[in-house]
Protein backbone atom coordinates (compact mmCIF):
# COMPACT_ATOMS: atom_id res chain seq x y z
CA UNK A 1 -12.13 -204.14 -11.55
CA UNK A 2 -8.69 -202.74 -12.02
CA UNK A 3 -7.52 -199.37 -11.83
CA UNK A 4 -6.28 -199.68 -15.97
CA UNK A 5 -9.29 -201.25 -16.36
CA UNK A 6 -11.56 -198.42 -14.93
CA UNK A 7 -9.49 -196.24 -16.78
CA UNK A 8 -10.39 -197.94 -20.08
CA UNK A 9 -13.97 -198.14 -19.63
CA UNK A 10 -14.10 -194.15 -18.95
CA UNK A 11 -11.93 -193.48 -22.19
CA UNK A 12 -14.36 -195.88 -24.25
CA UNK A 13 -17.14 -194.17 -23.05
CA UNK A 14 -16.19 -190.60 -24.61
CA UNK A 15 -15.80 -192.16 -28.05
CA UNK A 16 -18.62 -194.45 -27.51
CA UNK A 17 -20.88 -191.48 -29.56
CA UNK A 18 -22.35 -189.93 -26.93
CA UNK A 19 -20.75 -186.79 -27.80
CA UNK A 20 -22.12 -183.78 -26.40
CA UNK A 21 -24.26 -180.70 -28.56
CA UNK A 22 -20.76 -178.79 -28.00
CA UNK A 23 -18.54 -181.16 -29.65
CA UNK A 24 -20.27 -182.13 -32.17
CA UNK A 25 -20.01 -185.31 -34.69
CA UNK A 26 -22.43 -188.11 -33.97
CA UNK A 27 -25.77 -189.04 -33.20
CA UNK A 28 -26.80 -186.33 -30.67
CA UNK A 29 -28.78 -187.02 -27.62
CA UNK A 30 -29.94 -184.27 -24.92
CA UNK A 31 -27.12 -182.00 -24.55
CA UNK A 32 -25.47 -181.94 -20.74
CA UNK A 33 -23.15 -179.15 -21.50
CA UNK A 34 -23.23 -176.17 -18.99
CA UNK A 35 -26.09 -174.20 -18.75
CA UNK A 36 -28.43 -177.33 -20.53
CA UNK A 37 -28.01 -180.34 -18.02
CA UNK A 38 -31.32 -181.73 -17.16
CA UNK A 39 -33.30 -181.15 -14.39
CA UNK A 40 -33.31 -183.07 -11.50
CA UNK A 41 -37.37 -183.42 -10.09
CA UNK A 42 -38.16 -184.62 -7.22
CA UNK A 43 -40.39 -188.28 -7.60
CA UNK A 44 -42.85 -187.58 -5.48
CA UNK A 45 -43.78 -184.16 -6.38
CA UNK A 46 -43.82 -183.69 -10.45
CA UNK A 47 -42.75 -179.70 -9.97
CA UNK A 48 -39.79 -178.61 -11.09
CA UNK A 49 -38.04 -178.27 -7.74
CA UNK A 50 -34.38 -176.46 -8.94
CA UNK A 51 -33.69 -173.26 -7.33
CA UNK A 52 -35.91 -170.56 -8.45
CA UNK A 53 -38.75 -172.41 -9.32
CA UNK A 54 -39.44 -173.94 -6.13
CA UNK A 55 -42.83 -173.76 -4.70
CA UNK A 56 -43.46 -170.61 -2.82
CA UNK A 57 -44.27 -171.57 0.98
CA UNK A 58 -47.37 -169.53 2.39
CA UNK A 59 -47.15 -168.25 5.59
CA UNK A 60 -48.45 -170.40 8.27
CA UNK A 61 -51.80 -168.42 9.91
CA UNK A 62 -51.72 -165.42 7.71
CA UNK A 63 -55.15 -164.47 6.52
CA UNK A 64 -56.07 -163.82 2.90
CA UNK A 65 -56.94 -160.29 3.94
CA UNK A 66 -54.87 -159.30 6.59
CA UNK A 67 -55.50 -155.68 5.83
CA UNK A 68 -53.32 -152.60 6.50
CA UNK A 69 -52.36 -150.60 8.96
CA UNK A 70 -54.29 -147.41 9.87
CA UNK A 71 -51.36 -145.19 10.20
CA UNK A 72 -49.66 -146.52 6.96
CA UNK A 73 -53.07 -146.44 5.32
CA UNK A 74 -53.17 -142.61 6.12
CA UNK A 75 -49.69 -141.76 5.30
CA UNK A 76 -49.70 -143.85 1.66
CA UNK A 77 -52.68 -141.26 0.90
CA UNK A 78 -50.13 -138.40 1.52
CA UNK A 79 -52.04 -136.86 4.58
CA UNK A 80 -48.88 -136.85 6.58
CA UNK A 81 -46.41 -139.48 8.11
CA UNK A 82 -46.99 -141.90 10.04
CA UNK A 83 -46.05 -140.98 13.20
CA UNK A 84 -48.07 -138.04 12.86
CA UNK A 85 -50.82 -140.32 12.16
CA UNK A 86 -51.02 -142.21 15.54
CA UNK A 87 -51.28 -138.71 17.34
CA UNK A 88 -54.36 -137.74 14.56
CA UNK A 89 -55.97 -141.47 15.44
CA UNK A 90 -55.51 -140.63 19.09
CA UNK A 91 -57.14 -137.08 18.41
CA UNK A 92 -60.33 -138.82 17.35
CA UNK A 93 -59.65 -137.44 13.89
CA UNK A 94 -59.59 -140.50 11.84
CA UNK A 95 -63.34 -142.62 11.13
CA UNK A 96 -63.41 -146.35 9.69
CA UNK A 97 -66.42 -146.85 8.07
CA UNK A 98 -68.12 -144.03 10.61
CA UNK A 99 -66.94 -145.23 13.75
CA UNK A 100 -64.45 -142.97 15.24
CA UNK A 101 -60.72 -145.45 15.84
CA UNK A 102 -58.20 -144.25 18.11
CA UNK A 103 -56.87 -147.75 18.48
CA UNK A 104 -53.09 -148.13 17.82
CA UNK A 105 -52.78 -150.75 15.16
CA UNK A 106 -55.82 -151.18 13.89
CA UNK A 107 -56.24 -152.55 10.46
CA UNK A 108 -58.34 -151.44 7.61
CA UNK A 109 -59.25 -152.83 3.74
CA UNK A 110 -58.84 -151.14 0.51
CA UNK A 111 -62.59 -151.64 0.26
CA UNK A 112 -63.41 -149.49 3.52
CA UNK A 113 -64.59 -146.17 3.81
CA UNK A 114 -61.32 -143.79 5.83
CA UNK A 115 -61.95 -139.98 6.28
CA UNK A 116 -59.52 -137.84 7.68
CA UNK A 117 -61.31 -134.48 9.33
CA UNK A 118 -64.85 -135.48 7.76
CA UNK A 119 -62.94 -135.91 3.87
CA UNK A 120 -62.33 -139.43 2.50
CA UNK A 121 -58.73 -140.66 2.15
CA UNK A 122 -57.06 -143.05 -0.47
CA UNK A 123 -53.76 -144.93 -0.01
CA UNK A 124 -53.57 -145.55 -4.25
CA UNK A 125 -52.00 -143.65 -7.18
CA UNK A 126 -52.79 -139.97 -6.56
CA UNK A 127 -54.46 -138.90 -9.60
CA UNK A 128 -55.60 -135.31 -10.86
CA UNK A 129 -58.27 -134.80 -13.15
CA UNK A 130 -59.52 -131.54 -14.61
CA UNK A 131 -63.51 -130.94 -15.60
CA UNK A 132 -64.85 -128.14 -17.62
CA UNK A 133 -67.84 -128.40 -16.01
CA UNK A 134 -71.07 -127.76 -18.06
CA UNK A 135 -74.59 -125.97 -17.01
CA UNK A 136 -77.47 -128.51 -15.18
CA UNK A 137 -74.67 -131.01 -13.60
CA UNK A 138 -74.75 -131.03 -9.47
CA UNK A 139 -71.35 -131.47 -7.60
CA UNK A 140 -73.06 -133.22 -5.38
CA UNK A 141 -76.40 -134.89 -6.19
CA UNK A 142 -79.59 -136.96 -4.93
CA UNK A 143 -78.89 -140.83 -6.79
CA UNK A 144 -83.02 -141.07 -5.42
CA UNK A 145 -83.60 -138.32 -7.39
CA UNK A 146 -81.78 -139.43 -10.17
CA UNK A 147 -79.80 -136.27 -10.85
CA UNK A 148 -77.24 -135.96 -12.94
CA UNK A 149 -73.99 -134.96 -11.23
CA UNK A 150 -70.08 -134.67 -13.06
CA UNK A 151 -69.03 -137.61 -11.56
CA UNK A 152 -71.52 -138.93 -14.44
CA UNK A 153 -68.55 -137.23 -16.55
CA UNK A 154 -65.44 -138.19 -15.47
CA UNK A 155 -67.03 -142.07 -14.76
CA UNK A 156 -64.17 -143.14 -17.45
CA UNK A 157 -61.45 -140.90 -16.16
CA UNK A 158 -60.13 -143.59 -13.22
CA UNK A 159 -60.70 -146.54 -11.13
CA UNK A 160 -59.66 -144.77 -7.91
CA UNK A 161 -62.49 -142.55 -5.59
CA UNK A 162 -61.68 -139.18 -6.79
CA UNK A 163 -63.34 -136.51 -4.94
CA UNK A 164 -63.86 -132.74 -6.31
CA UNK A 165 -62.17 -130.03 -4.88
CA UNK A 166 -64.52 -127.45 -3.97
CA UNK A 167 -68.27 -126.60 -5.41
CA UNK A 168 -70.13 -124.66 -8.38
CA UNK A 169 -73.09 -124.14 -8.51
CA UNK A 170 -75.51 -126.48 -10.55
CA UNK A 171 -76.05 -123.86 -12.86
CA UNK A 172 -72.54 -122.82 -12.77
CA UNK A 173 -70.00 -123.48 -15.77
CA UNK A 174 -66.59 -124.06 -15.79
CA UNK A 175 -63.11 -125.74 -14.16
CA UNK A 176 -63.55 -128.20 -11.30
CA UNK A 177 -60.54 -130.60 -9.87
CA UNK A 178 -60.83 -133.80 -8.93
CA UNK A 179 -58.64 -136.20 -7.16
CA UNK A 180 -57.54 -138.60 -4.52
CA UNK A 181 -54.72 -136.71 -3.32
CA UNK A 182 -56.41 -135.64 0.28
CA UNK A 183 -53.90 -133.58 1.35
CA UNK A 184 -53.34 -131.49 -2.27
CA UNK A 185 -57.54 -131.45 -1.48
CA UNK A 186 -57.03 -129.92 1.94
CA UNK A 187 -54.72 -127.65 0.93
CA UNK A 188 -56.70 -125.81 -1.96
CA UNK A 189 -59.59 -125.57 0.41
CA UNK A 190 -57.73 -123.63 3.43
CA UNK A 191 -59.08 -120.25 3.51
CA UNK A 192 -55.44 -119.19 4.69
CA UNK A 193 -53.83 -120.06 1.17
CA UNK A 194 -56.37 -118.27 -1.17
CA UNK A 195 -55.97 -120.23 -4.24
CA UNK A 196 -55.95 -118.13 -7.40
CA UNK A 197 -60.04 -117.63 -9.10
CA UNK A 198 -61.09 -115.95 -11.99
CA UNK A 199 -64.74 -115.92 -13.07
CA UNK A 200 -66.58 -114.71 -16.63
CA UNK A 201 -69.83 -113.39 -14.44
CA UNK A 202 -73.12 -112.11 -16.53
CA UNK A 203 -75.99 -110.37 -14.10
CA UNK A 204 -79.73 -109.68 -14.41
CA UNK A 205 -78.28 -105.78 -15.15
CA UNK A 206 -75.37 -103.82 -16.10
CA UNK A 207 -73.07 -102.88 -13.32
CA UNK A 208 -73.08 -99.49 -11.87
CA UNK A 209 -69.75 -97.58 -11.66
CA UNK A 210 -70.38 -96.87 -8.08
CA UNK A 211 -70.67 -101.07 -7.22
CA UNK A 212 -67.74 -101.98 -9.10
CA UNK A 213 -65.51 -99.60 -6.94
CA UNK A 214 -67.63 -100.70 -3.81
CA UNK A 215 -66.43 -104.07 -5.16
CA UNK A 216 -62.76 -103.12 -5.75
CA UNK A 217 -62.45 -101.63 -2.20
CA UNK A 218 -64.00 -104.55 -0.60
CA UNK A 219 -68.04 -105.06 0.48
CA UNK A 220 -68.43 -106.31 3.95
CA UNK A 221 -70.97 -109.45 4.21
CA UNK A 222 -72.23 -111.07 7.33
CA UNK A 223 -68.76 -113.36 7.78
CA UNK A 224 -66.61 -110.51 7.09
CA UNK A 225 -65.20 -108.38 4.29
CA UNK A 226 -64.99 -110.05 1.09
CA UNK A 227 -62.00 -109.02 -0.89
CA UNK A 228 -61.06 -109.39 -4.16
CA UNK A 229 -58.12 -109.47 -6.29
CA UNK A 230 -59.48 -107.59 -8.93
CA UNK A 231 -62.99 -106.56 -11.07
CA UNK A 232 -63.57 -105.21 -14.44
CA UNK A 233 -65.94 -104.70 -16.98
CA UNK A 234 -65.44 -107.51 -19.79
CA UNK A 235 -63.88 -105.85 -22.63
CA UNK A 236 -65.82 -105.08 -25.82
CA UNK A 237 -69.38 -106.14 -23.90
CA UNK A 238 -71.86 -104.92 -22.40
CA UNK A 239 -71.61 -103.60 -18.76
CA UNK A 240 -73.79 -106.61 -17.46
CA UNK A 241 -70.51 -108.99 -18.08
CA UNK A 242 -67.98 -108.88 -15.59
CA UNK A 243 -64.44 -110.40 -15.01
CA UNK A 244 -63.63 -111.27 -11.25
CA UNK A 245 -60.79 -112.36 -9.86
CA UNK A 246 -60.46 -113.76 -6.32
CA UNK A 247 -58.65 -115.85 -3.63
CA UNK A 248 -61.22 -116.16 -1.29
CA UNK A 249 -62.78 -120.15 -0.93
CA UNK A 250 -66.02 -119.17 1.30
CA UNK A 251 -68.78 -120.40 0.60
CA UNK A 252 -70.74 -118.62 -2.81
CA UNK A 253 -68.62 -115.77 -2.07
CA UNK A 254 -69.10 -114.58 -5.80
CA UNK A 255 -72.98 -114.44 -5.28
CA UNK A 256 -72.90 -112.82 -2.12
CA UNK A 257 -71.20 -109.89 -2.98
CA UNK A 258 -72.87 -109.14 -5.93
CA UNK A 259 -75.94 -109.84 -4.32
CA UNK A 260 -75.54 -107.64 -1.30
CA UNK A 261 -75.30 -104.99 -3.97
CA UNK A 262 -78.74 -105.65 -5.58
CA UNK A 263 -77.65 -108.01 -8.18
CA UNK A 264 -78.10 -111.69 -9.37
CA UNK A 265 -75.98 -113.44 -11.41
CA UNK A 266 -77.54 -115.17 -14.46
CA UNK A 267 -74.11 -116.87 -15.96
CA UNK A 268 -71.25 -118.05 -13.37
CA UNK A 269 -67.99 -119.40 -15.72
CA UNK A 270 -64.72 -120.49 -13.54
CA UNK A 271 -62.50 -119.57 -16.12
CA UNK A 272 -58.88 -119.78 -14.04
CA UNK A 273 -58.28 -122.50 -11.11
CA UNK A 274 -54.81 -122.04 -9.34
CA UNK A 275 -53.42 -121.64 -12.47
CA UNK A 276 -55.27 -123.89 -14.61
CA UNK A 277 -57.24 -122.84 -17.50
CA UNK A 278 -59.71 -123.87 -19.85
CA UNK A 279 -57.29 -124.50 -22.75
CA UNK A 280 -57.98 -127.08 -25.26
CA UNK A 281 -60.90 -128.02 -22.76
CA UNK A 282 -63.88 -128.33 -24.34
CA UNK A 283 -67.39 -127.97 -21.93
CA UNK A 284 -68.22 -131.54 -20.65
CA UNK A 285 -64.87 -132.49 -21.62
CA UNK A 286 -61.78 -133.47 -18.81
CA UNK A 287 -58.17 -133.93 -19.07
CA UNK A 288 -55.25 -135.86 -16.80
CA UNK A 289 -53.09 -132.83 -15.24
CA UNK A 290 -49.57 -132.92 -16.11
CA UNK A 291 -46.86 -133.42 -13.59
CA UNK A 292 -45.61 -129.82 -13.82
CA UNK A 293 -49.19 -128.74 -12.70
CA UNK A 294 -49.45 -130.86 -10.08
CA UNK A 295 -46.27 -129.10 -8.99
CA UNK A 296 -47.54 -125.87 -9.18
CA UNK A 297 -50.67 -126.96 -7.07
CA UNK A 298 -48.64 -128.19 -4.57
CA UNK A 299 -46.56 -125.16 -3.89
CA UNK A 300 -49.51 -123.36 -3.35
């Protein structure tokens, strides 16, 4: 064929009526203008094989569950970095499951049990969750005895483990934190940081004027001298209700000093938690904190 003839044949084809969606006029086919030309697929694989929708390639010998590091495990659940990790592995201070790891490297699952200093650690979402705790629920229960215990009533609150920060008593009423923020968790319960308690307190008897200086000025127990912030009679009741406020996270601190002063306590409300209160929180009832809470926690 001729150059003029070539030439002639590529001019008769534009006016042939295969005009394109862009031109217009015609009988109008699939449109090949920019941005609509058909794709190309490969014959022997029907998949649509054009850049971006290729096929992702798996890595060759990578297993389904190849788990996570140790050390990245316990510095996604906010303990501390990394580094920092390794030398708490090497300590001995890290269990998988409830064998001890110091081995560099080692992997774990999201499904496996990791505690930090004897407390469980989680690498998800931190999440806070506050419980006005009602009378006859255990913090920690028997599931052989089929006791009821509160994380009966926060079971809807989250998918994560959350764990509760401190105790009350069974028979104890009021606030209780929860969450999977270990190192928030470790924090509230150092003795050397006193988080901020107040507690609504009803005993067997009124409350001598000579007890509730005693109180004020500090009553020494078998661990030391418990101190408190401050003690009063409850306003406009009767002298058997008292208000308590303390920083102290010992163990039943409240009890003991009232009862090393000839005293039980009948009623036990934790009315004030670092802060939080029992607002809008209706007993039984819990609530997400919000992130300016959280804050204030934290600076603690």
């Amino acid at each position: 064929m001729s150059r003029n003839e070539r030439s002639s044949g590529s001019r008769g084809d534009r006016s042939s009526g295969k005009s394109s969606g862009r031109q217009g006029g015609g009988e109008r086919t699939k449109s090949h203008a920019r941005g609509n030309a058909p794709v190309n697929r490969n014959e022997k694989d029907p998949k649509n094989m054009s850049r971006g929708n290729a096929p992702l390639k798996k890595k060759q010998g990578a297993a389904k569950e190849d788990g996570i590091r140790l050390n990245k495990y316990i510095a996604n659940s906010g303990v501390c970095s990394r580094r920092d990790a390794d030398i708490y592995i090497a300590a001995g201070s890290v269990t998988v499951n409830g064998q001890v790891i110091t081995e560099m490297g080692h992997k774990v699952q999201l499904k496996d049990e990791v505690k930090f200093d004897g407390r469980r650690i989680n690498p998800e979402k931190p999440e806070y969750i506050l419980l006005n705790k009602p009378k006859g629920f255990f913090v920690t229960g028997s599931l052989e005895n089929k006791n009821r215990t509160v994380m009966d009533l926060i079971a809807g609150a989250s998918k994560s483990k959350l764990d509760p920060v401190g105790k009350l008593e069974t028979q104890s009423t009021g606030l209780l934190l929860f969450t999977n923020d270990g190192r928030l968790a470790k924090n509230l319960a150092n003795p050397k940081n006193g988080i901020r308690q107040i507690y609504h307190i009803e005993l067997d008897k009124d409350l001598a004027y000579d007890d509730l200086q005693k109180i004020k000025e500090g009553v020494k127990l078998e661990d030391g001298t418990a101190k408190v912030t401050e003690v009063s009679y409850v306003e406009n009741k009767p002298k058997r209700e008292v208000g308590i406020e303390i920083k102290s996270t010992k163990s039943h601190i409240v009890q003991r000093i009232f009862k090393s002063l000839g005293y039980e306590i009948v009623k036990l409300d934790r009315v004030v938690y670092g802060g939080l209160t029992k607002k809008d929180l209706t007993r039984g009832h819990w609530r997400v904190l919000s992130k300016q809470e959280v804050i204030n926690l934290t600076n603690i």
